[in-house]
N, C-alpha and C. Protein backbone atom coordinates (compact mmCIF):
# COMPACT_ATOMS: atom_id res chain seq x y z
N UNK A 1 31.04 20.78 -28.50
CA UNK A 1 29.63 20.62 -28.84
C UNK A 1 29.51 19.77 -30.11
N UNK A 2 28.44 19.04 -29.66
CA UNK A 2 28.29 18.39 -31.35
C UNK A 2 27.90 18.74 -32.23
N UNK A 3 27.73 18.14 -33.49
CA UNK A 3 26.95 18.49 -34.38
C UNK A 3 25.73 18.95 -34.49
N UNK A 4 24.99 19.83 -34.63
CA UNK A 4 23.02 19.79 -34.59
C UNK A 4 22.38 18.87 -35.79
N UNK A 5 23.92 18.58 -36.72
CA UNK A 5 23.25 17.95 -38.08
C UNK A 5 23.73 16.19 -37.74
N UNK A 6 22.69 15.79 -37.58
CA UNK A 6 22.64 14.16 -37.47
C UNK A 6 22.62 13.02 -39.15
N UNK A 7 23.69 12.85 -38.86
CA UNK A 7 23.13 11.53 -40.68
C UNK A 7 23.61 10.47 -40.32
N UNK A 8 22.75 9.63 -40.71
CA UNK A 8 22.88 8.09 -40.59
C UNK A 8 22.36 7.65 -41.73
N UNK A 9 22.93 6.08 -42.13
CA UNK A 9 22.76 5.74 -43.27
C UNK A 9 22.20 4.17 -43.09
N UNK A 10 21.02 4.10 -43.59
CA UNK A 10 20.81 2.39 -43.34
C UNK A 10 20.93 2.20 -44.97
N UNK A 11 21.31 2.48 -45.80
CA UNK A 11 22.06 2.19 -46.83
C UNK A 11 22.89 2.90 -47.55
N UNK A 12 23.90 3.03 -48.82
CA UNK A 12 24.48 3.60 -49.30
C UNK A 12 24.60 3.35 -50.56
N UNK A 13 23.79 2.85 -50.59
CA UNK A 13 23.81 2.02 -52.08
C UNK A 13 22.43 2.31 -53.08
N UNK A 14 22.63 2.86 -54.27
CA UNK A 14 23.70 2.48 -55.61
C UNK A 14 24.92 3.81 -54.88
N UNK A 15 24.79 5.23 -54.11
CA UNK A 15 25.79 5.84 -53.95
C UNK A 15 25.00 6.94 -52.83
N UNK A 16 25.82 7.50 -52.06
CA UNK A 16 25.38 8.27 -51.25
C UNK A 16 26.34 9.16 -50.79
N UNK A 17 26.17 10.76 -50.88
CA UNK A 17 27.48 11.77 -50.33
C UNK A 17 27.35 11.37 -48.96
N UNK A 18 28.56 11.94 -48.79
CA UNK A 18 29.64 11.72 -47.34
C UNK A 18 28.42 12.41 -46.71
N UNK A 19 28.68 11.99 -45.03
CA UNK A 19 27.68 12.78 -44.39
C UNK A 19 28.59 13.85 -44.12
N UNK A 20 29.66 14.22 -43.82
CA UNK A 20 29.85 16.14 -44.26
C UNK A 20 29.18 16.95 -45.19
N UNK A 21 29.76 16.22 -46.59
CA UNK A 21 28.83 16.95 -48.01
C UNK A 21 26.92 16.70 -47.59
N UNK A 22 26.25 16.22 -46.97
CA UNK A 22 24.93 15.90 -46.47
C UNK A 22 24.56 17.07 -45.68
N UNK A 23 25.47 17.00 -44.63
CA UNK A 23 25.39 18.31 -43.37
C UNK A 23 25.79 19.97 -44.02
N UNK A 24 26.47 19.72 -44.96
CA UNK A 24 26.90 21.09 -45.09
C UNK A 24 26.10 21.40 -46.23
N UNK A 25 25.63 20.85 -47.08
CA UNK A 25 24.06 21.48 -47.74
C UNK A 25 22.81 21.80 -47.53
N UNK A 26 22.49 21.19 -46.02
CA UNK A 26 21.57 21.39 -45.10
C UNK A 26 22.05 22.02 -44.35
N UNK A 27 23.06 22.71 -43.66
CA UNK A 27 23.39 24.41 -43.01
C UNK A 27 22.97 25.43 -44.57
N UNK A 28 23.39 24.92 -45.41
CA UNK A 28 23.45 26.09 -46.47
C UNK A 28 22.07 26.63 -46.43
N UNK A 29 20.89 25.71 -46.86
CA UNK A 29 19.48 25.94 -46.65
C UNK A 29 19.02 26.41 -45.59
N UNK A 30 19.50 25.82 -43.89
CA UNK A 30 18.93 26.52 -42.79
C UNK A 30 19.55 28.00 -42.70
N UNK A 31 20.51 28.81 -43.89
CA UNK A 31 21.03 29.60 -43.57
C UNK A 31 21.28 30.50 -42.01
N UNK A 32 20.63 31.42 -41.94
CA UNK A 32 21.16 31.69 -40.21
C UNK A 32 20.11 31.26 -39.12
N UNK A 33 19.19 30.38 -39.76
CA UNK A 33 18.68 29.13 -38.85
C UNK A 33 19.66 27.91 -38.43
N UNK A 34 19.39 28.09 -36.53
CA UNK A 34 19.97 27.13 -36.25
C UNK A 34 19.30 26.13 -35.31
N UNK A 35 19.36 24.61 -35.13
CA UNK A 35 18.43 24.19 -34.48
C UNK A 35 19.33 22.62 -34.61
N UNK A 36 18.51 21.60 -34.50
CA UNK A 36 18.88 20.16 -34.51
C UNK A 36 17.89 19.60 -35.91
N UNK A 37 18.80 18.84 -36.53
CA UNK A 37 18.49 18.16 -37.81
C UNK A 37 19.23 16.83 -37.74
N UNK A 38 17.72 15.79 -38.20
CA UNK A 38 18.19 14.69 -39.05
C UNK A 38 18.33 14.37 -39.67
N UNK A 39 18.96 13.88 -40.60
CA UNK A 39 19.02 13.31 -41.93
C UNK A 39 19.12 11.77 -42.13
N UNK A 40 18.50 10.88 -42.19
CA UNK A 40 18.72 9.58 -42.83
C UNK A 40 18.47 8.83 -44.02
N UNK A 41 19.35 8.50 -44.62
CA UNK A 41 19.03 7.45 -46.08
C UNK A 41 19.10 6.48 -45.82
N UNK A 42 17.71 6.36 -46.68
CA UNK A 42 17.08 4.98 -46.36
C UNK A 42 17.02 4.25 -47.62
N UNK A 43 16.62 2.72 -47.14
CA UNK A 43 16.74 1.98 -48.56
C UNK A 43 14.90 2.31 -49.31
N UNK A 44 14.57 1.93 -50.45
CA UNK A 44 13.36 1.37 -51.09
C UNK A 44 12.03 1.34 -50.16
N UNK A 45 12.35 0.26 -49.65
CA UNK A 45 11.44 -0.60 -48.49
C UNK A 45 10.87 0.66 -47.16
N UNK A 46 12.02 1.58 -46.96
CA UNK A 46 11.40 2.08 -45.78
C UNK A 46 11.39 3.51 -46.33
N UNK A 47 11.48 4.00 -47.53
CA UNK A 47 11.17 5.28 -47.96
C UNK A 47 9.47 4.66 -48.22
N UNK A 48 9.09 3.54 -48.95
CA UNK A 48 7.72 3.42 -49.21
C UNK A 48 7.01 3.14 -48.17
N UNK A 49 7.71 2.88 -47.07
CA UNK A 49 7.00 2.57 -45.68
C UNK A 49 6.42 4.04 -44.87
N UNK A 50 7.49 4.84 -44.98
CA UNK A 50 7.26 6.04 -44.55
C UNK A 50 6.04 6.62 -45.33
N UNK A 51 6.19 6.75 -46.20
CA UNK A 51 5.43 7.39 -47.60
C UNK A 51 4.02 6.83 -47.09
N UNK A 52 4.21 5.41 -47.13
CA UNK A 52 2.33 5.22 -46.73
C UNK A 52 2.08 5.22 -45.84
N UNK A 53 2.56 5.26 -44.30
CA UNK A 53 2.33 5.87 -43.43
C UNK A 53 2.00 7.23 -43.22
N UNK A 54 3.00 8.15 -43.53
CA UNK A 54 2.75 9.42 -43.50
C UNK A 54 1.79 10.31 -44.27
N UNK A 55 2.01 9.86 -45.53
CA UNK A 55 1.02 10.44 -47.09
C UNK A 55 0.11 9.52 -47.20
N UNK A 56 0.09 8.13 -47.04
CA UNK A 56 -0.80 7.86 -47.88
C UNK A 56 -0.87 7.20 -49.21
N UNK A 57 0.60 7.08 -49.70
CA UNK A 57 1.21 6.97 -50.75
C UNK A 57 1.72 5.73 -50.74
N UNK A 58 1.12 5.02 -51.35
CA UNK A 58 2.34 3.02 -51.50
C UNK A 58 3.73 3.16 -52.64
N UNK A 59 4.56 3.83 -52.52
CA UNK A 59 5.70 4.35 -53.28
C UNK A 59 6.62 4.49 -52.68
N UNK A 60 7.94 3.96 -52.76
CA UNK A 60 9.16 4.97 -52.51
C UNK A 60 9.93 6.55 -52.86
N UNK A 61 9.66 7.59 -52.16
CA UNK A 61 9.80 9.14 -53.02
C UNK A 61 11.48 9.34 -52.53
N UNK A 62 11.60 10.47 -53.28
CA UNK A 62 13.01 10.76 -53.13
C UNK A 62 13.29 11.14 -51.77
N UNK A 63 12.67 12.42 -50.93
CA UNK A 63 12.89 12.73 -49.60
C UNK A 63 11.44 12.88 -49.19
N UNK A 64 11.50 12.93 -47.75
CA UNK A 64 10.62 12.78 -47.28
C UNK A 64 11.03 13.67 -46.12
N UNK A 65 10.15 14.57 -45.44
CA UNK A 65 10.12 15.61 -44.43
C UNK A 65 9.80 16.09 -43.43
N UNK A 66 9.67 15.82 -41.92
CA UNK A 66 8.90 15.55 -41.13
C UNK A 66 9.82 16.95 -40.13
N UNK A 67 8.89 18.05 -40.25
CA UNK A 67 9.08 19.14 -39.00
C UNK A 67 8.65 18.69 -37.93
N UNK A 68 9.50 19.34 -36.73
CA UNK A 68 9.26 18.92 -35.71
C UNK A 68 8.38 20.36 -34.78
N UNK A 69 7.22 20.05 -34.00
CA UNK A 69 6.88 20.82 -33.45
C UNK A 69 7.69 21.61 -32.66
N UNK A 70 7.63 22.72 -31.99
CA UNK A 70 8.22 23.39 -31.13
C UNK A 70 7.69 24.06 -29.58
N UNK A 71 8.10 23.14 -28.79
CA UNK A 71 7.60 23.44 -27.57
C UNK A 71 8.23 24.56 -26.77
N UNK A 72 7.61 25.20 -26.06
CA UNK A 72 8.39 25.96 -24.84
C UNK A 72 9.59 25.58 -24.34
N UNK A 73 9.65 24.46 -24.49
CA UNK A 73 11.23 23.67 -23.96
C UNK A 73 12.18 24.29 -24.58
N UNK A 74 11.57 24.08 -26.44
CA UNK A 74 12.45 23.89 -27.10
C UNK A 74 13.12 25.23 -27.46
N UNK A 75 12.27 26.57 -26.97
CA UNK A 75 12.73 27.89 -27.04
C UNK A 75 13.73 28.60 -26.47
N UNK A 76 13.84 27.80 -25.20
CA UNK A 76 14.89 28.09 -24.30
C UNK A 76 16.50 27.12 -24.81
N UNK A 77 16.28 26.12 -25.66
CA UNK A 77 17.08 26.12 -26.04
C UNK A 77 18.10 26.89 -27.26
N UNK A 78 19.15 26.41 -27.47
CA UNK A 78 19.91 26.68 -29.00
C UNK A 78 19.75 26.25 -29.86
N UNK A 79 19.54 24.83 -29.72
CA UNK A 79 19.49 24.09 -30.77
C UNK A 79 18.15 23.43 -30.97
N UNK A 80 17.25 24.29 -31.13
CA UNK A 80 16.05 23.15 -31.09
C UNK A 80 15.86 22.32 -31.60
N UNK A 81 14.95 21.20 -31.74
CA UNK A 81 14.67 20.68 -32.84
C UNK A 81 14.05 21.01 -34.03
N UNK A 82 14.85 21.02 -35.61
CA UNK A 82 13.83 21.54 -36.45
C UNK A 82 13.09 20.26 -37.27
N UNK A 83 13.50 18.69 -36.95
CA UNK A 83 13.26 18.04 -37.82
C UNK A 83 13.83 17.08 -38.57
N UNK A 84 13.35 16.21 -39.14
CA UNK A 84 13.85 14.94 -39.79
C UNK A 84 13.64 14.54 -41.14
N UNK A 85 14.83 14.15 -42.13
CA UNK A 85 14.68 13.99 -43.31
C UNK A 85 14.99 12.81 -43.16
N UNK A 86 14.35 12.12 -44.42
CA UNK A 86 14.41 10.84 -45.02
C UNK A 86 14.87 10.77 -46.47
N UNK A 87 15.79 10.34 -47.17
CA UNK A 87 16.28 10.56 -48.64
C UNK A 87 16.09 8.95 -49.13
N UNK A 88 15.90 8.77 -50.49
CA UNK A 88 16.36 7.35 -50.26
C UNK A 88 16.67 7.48 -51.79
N UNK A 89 18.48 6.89 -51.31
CA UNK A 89 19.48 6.55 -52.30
C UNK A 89 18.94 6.17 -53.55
N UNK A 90 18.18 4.98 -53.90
CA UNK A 90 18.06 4.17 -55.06
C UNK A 90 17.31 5.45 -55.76
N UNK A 91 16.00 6.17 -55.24
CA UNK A 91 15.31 7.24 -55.74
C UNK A 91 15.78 8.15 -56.25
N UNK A 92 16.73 8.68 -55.52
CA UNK A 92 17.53 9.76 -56.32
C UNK A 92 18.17 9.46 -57.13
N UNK A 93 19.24 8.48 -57.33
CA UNK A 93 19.96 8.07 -57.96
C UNK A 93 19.14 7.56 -59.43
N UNK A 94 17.96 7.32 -59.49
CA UNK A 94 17.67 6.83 -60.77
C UNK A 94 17.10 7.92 -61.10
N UNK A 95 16.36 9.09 -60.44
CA UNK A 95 15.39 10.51 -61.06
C UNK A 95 16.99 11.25 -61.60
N UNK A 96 17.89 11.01 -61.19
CA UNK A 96 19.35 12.06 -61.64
C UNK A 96 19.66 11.57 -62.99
N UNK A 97 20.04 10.15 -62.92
CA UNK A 97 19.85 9.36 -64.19
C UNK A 97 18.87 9.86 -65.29
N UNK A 98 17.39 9.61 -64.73
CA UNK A 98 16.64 9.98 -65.83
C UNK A 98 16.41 11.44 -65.88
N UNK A 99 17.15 12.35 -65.41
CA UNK A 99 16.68 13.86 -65.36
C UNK A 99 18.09 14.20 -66.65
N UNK A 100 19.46 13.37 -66.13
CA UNK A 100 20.51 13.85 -67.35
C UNK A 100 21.27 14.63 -65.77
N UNK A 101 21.09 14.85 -64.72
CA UNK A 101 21.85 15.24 -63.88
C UNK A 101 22.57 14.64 -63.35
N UNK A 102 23.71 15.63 -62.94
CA UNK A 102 25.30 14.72 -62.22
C UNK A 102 24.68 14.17 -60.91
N UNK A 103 25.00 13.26 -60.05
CA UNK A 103 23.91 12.67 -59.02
C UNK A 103 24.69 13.91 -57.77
N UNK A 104 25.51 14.00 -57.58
CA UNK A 104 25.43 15.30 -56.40
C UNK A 104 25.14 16.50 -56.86
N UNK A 105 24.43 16.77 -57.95
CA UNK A 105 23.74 17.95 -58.05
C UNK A 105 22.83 17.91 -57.75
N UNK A 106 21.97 16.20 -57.86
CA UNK A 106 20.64 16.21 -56.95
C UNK A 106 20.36 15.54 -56.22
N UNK A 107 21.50 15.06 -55.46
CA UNK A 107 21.07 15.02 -53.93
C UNK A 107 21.53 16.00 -53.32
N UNK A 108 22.30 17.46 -53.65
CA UNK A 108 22.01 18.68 -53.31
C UNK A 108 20.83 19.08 -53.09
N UNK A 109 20.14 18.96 -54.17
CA UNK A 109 18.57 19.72 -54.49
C UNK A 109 17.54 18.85 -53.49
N UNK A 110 18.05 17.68 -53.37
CA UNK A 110 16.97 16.74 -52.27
C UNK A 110 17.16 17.41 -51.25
N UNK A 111 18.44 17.41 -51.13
CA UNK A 111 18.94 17.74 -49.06
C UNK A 111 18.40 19.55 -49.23
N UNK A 112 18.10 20.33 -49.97
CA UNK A 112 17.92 21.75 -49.37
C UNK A 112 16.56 21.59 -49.66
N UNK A 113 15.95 20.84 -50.74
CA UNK A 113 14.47 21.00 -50.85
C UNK A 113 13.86 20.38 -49.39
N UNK A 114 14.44 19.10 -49.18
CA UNK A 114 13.60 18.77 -47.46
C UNK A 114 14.21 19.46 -46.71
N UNK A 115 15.04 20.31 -46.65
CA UNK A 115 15.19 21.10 -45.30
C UNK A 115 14.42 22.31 -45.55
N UNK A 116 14.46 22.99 -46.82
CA UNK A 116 13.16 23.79 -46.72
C UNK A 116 12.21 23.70 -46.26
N UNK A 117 11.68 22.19 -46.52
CA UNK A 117 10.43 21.93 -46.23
C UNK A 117 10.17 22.32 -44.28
N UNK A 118 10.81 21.53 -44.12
CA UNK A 118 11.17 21.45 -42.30
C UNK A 118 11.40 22.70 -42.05
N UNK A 119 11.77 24.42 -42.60
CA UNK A 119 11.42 25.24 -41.95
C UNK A 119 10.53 25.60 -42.60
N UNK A 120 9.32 25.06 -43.39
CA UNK A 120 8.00 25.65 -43.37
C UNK A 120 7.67 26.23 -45.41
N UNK A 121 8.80 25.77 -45.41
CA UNK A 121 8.44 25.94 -47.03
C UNK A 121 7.34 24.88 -47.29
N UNK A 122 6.80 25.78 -48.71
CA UNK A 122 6.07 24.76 -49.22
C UNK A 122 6.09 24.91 -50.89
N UNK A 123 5.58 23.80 -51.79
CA UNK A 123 4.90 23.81 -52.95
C UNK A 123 3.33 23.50 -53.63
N UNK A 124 2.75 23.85 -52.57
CA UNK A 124 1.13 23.65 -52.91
C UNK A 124 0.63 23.99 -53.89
N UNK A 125 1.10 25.63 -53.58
CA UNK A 125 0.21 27.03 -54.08
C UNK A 125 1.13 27.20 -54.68
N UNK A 126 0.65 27.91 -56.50
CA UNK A 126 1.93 28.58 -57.13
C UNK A 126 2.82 29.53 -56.42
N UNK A 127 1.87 30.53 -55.59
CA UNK A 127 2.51 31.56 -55.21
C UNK A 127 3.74 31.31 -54.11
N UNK A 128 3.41 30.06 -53.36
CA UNK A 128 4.63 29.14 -52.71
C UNK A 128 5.24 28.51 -53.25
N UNK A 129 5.53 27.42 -54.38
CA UNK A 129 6.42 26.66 -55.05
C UNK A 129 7.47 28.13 -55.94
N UNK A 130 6.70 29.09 -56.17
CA UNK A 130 8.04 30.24 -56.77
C UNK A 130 8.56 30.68 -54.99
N UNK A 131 7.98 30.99 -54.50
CA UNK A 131 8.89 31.33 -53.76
C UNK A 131 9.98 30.25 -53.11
N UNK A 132 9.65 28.90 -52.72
CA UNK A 132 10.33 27.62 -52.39
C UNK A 132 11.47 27.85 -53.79
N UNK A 133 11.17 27.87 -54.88
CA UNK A 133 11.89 27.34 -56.37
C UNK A 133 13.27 28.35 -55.73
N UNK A 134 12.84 29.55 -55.69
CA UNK A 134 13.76 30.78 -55.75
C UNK A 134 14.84 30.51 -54.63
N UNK A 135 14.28 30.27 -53.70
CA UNK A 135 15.32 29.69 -52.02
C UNK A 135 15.78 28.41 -52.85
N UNK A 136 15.78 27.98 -53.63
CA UNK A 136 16.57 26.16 -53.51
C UNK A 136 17.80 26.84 -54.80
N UNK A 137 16.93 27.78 -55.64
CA UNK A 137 18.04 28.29 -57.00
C UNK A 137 19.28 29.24 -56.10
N UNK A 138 18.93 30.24 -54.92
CA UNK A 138 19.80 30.49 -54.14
C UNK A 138 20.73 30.13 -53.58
N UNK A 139 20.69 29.31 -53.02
CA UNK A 139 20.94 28.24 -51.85
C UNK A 139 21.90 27.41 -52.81
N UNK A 140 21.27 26.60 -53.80
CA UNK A 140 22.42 25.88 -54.74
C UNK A 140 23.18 26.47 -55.73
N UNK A 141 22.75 27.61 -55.93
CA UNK A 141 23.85 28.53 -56.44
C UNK A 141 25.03 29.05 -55.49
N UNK A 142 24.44 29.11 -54.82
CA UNK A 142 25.92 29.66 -53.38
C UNK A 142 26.79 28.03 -53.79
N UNK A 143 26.12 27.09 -53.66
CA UNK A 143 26.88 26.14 -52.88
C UNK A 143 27.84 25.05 -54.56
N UNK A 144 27.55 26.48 -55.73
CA UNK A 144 27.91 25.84 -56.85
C UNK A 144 27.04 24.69 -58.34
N UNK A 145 26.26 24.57 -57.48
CA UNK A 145 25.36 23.99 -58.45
C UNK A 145 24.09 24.60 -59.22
N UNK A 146 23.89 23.94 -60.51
CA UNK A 146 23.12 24.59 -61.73
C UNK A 146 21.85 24.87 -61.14
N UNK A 147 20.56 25.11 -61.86
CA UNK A 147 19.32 25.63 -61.42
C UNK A 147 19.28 24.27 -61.61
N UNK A 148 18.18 23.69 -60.76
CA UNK A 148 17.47 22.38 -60.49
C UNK A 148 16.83 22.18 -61.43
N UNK A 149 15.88 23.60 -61.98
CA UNK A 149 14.54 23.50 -62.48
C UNK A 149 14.80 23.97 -64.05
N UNK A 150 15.77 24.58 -64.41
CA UNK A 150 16.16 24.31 -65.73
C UNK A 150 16.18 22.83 -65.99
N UNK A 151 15.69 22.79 -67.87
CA UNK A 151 15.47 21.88 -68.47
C UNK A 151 17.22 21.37 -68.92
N UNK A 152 17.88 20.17 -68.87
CA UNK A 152 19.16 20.08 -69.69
C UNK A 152 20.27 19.98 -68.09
N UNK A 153 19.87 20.47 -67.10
CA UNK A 153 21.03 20.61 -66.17
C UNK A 153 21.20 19.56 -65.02
């Protein structure tokens, strides 16, 4: 059987983890959710493409999150579909820079924050961004890395 975790890369550049280290921080987040996931990094150009398509937004953002509905089909399966991420390299790589973080500590925090998202997390409402905050401080604590949301890390 294959993978349920899909990554493809239409760039890699300034740096991008292996798609193992990609896939296996996104199982960490779907914890004993299982289903079909994409992941692709993208360059500049098509993170801001997405962005104003989807949001509304003329910007390139760090990830981007697109759940996938769930049909009757998809119940009878194993692996449903849960969804598609978009990361884009140059974004992260310069918010890690200017945050003072090691860059796979946050493209950790990218890859579990959009897979949160895709099973239904959110940060709207305070009372949701603590609960989202608390699943990503979990989640990257299992998997070795500092609190995201501490100041310095």
């Amino acid at each position: 059987m294959s993978d349920p975790i899909a990554v493809s890369f239409a760039t890699r550049r300034p740096w991008a983890p292996s798609a193992h280290r990609l896939a296996r921080w996104a199982r960490a987040a779907l914890g004993r959710r299982r289903g079909e996931l994409s992941i692709r990094i993208v360059t500049r150009s098509e993170s801001r493409r997405l962005n104003r398509t989807y949001r509304g937004r003329d910007y390139p953002t760090n990830v981007l999150s697109f759940p996938a509905g769930r049909t009757v089909q998809d119940r009878a399966r194993t692996a449903a579909p849960l969804g598609d991420l978009a990361v884009c390299a140059a974004v992260v790589a310069r918010e890690a820079r200017l945050q003072g973080k090691p860059a796979s500590a946050h493209w950790a925090h990218m890859i579990v924050h959009g897979t949160l998202h895709v099973l239904g997390y959110d940060h709207e409402r305070p009372r949701e961004a603590q609960r989202m905050e608390r699943r990503e401080r979990t989640v990257l604590a299992r998997l070795g890395f500092p609190d995201p949301y501490r100041s310095g890390t």
